[in-house]
Protein backbone atom coordinates (compact mmCIF):
# COMPACT_ATOMS: atom_id res chain seq x y z
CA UNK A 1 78.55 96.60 108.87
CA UNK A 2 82.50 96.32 108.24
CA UNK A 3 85.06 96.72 111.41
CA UNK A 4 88.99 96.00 111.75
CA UNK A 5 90.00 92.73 110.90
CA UNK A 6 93.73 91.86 112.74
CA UNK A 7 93.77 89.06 110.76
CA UNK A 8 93.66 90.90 107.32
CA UNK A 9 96.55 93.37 108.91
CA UNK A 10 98.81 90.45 109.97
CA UNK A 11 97.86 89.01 106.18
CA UNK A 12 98.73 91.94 104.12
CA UNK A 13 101.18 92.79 105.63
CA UNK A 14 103.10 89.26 105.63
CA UNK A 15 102.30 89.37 101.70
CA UNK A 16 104.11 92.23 101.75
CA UNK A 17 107.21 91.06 103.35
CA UNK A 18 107.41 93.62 105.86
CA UNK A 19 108.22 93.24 109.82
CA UNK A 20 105.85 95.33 111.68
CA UNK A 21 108.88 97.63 112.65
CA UNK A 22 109.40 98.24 108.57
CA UNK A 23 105.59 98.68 108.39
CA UNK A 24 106.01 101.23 111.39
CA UNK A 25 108.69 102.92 109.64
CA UNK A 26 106.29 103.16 106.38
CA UNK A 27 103.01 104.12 108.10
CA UNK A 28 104.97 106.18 110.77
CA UNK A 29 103.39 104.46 113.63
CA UNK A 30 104.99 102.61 116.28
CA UNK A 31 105.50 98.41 115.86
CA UNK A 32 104.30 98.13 119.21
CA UNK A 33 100.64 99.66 117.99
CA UNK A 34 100.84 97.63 114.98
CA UNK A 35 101.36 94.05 117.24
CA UNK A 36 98.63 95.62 119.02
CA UNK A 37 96.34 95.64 115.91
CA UNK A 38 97.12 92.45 114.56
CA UNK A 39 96.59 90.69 118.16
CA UNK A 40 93.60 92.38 118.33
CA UNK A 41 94.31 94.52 121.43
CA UNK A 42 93.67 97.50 119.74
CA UNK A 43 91.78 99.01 116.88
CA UNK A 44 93.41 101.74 114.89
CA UNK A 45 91.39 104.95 114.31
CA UNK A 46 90.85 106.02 111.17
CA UNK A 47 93.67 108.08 110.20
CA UNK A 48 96.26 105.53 111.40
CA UNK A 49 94.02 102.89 109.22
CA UNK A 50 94.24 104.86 106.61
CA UNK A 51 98.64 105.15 107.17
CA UNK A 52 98.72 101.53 107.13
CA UNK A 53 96.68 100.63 104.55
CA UNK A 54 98.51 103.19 101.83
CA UNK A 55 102.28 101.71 103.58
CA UNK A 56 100.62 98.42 102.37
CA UNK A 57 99.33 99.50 99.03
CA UNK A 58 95.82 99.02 99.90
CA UNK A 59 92.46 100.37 100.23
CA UNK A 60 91.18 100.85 104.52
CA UNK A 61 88.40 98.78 102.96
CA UNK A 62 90.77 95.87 102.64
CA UNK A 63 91.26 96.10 106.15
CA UNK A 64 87.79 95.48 107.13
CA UNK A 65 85.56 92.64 107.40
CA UNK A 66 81.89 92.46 107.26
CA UNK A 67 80.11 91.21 110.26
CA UNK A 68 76.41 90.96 111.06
């Protein structure tokens, strides 16, 4: 089974060279919600997943891990 992985949000997105208020401003969601995600306070549903991983240039799949 795959969930959220902060870790791979804080990762792409520090690849990218974005702040999470420029990745807010590209995904349209707040950089409060995004520190949220990558501190693992939160887990984004799937449409913001889906906002964040196409700001990023990525697939959601890239923002999942596989667990047991």
């Amino acid at each position: 089974m795959k969930v959220f992985s902060p870790e791979n949000l804080k990762k792409a997105r520090s690849e990218a060279g974005l702040t999470q208020f420029e990745l807010g401003s590209k995904s349209g969601l707040a950089p409060d919600k995004i520190s949220k995600f990558e501190n693992g306070r939160a887990i984004p549903l799937l449409v913001s997943a889906a906002a964040l991983a196409e700001a990023l240039g990525l697939l959601v799949d890239d923002l999942l891990k596989e667990v047991d």
